[in-house]
N, C-alpha and C. Protein backbone atom coordinates (compact mmCIF):
# COMPACT_ATOMS: atom_id res chain seq x y z
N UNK A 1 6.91 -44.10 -35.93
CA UNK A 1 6.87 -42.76 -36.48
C UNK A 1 5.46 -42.20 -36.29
N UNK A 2 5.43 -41.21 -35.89
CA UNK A 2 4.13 -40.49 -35.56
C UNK A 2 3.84 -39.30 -36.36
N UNK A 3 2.79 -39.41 -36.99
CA UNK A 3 2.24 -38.70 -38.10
C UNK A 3 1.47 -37.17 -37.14
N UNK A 4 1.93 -35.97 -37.73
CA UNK A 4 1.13 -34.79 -36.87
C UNK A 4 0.08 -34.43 -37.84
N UNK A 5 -1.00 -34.27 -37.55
CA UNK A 5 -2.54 -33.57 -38.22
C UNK A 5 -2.22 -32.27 -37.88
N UNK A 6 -1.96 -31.39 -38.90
CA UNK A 6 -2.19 -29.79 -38.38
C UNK A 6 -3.68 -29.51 -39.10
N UNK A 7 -3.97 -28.36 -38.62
CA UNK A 7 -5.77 -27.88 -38.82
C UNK A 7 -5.32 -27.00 -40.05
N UNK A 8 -4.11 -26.77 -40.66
CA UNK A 8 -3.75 -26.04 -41.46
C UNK A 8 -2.91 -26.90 -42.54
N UNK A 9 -3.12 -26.88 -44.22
CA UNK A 9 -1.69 -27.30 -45.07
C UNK A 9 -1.03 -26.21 -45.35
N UNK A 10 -0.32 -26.98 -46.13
CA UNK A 10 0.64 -25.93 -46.76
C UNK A 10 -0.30 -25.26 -48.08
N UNK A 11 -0.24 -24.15 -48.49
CA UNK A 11 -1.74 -23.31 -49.26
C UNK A 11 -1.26 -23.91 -50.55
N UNK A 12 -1.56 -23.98 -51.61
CA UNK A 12 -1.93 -24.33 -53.07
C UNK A 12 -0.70 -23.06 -53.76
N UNK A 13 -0.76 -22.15 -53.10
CA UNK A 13 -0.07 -20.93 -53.74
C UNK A 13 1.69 -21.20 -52.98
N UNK A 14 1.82 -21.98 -52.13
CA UNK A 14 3.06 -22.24 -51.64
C UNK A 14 3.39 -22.88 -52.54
N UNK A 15 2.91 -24.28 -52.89
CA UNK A 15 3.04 -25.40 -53.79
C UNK A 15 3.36 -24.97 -55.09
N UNK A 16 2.12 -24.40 -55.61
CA UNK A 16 2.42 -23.59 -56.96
C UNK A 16 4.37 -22.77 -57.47
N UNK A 17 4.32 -21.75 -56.66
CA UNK A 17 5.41 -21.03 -56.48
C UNK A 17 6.18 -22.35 -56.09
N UNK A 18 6.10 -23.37 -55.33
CA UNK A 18 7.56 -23.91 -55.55
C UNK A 18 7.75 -24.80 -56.60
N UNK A 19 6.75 -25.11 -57.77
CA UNK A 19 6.41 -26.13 -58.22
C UNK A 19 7.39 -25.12 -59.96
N UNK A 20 6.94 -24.17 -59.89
CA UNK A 20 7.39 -23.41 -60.85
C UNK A 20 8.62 -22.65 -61.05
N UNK A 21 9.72 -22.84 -59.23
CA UNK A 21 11.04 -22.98 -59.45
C UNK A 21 12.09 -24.02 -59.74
N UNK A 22 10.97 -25.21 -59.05
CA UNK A 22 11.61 -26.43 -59.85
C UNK A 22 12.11 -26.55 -61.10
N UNK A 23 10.71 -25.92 -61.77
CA UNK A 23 10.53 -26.69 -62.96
C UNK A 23 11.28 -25.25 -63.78
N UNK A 24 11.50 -23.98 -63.40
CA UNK A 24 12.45 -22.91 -63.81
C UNK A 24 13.68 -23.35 -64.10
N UNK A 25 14.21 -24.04 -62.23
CA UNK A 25 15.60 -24.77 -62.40
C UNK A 25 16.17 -25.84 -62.94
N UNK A 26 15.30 -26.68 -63.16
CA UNK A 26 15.54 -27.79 -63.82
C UNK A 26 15.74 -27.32 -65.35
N UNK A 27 14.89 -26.45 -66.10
CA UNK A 27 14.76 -26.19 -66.96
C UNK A 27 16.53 -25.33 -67.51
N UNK A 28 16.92 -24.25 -66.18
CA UNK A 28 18.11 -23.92 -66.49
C UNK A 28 19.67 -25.16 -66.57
N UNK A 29 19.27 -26.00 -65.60
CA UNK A 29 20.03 -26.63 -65.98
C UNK A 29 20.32 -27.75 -67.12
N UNK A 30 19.03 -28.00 -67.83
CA UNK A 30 19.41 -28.58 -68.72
C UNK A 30 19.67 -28.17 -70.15
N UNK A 31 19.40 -26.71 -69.91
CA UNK A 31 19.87 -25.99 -71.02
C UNK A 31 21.32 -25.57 -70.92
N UNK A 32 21.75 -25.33 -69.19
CA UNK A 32 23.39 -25.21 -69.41
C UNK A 32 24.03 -26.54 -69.87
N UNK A 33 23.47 -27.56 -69.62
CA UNK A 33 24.12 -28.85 -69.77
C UNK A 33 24.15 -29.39 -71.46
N UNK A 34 23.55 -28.22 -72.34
CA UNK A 34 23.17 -28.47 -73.40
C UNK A 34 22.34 -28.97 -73.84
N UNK A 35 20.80 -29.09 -73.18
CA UNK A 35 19.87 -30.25 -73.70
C UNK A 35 18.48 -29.07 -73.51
N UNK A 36 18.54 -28.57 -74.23
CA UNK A 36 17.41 -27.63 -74.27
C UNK A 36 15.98 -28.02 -73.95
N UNK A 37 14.92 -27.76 -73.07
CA UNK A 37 13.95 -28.12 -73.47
C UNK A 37 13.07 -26.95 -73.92
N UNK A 38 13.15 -26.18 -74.58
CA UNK A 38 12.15 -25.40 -75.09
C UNK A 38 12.66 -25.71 -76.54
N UNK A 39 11.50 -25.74 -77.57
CA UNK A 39 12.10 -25.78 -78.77
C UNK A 39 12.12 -24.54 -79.78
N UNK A 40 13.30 -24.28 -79.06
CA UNK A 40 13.68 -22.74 -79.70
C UNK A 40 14.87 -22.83 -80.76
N UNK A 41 14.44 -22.31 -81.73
CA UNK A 41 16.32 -22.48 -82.70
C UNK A 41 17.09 -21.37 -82.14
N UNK A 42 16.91 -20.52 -81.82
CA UNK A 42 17.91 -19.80 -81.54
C UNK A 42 18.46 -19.84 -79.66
N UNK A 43 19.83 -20.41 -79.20
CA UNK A 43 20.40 -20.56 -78.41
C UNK A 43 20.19 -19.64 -77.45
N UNK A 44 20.23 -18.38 -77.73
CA UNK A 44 20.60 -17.14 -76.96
C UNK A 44 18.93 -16.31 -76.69
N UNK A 45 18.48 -16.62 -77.62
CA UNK A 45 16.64 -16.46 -77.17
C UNK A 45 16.18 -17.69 -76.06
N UNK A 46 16.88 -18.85 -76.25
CA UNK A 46 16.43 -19.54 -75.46
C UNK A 46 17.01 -19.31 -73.89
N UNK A 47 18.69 -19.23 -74.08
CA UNK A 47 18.92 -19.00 -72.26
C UNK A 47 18.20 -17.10 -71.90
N UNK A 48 17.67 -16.63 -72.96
CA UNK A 48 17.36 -15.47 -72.11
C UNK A 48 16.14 -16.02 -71.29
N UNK A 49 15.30 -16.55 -72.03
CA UNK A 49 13.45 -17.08 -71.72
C UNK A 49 13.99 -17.79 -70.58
N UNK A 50 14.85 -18.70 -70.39
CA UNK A 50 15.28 -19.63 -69.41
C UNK A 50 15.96 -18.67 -68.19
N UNK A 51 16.65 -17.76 -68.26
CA UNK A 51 17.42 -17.07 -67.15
C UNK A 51 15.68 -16.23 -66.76
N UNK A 52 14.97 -15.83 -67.97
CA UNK A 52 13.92 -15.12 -67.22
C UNK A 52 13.13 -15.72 -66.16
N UNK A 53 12.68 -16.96 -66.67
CA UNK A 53 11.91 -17.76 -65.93
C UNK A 53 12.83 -18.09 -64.48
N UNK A 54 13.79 -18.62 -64.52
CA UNK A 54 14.83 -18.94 -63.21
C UNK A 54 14.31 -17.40 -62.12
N UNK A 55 14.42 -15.96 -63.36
CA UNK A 55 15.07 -15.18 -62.18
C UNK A 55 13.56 -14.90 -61.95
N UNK A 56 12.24 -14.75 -62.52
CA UNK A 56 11.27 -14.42 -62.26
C UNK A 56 11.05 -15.43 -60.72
N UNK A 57 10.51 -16.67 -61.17
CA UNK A 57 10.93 -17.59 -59.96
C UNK A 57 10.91 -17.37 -58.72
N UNK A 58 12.57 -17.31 -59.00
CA UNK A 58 13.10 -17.11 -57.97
C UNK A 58 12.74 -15.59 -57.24
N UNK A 59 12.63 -14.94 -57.73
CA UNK A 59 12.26 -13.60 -57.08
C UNK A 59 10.70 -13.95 -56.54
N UNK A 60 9.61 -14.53 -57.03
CA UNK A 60 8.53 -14.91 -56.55
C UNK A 60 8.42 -15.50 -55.16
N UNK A 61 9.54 -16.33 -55.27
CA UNK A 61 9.40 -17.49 -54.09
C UNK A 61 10.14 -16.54 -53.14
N UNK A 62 11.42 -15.87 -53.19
CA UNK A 62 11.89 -15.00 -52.25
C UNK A 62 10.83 -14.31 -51.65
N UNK A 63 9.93 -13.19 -52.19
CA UNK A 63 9.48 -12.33 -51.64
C UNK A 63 8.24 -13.30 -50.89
N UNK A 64 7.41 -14.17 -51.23
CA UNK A 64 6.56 -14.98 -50.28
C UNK A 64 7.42 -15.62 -49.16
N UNK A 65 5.82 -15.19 -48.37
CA UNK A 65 6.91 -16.74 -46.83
C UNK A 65 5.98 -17.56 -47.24
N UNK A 66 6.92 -18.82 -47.51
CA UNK A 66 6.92 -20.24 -47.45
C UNK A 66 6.62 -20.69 -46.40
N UNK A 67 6.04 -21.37 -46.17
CA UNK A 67 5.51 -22.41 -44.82
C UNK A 67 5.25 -23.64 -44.97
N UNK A 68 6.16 -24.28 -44.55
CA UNK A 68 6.29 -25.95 -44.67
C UNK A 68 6.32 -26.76 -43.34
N UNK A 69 6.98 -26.29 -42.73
CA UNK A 69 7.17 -27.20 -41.41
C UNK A 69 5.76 -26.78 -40.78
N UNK A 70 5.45 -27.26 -39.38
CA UNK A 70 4.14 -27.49 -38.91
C UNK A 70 4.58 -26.32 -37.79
N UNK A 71 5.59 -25.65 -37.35
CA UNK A 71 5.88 -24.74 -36.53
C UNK A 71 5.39 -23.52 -37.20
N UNK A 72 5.81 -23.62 -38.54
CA UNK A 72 5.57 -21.95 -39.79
C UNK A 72 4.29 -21.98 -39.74
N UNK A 73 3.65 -22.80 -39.98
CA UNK A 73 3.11 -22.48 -39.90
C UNK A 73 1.65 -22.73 -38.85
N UNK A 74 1.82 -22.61 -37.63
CA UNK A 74 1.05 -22.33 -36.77
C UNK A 74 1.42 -21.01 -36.27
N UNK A 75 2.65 -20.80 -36.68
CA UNK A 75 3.47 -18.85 -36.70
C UNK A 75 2.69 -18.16 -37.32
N UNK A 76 2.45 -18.52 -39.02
CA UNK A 76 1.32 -17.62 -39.66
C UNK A 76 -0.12 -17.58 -39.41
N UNK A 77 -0.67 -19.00 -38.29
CA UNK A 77 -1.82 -18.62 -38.01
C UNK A 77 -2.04 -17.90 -37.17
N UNK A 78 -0.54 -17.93 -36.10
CA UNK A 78 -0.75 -16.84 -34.85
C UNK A 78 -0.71 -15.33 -35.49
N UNK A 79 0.16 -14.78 -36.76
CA UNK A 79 0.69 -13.75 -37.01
C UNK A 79 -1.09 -13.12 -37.52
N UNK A 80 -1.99 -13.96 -38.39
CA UNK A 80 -3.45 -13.99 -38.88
C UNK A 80 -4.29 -13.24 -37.50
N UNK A 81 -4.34 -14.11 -36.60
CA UNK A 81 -4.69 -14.07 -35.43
C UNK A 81 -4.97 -12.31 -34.87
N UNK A 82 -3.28 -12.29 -34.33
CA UNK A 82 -3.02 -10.91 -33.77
C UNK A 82 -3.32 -10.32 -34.58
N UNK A 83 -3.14 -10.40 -36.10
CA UNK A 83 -3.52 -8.74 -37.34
C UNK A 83 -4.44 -8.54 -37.50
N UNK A 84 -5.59 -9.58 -36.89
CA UNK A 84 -6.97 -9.58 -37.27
C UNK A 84 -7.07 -8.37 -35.71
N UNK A 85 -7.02 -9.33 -34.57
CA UNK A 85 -7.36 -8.38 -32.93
C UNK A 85 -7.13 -6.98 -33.23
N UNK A 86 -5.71 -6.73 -34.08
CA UNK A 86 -5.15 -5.17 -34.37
C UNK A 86 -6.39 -4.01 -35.02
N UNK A 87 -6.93 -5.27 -35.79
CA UNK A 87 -7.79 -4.13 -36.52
C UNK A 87 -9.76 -3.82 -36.25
């Protein structure tokens, strides 16, 4: 197996944003499954905070491009590249 060195990672703010839909989704599902983890008494305050967080999330991570594979991103260093020459 051959390990690739790119001159680029994946940024801190990719990680972040995906680190905080995990932990959104995980969070929804164990409140549908009945096992709450926020310690909220009231049920229905809690799946709102929980659907917020899921949909905030998820809308975060949608509107960013993600770059994980080593192709994306040598794409966003080319896309860096040309926008820089443009201006």
């Amino acid at each position: 197996m051959n390990a690739h060195i790119t001159t680029r990672a994946v940024s801190a703010a990719t990680i972040a944003r995906t680190a905080v839909l995990a932990m959104a989704l995980i969070n929804q599902i164990l409140s549908a499954a009945g096992k709450p983890v926020l310690p909220i008494e009231s049920a229905q305050l809690e799946q709102l905070i929980s659907t917020g967080f899921t949909t905030v999330s998820a809308l975060v991570n949608w509107w960013f491009n993600n770059s994980f594979t080593k192709e994306a991103i040598q794409a966003d260093a080319e896309f860096e590249r040309l926008r820089k020459s443009v201006k």
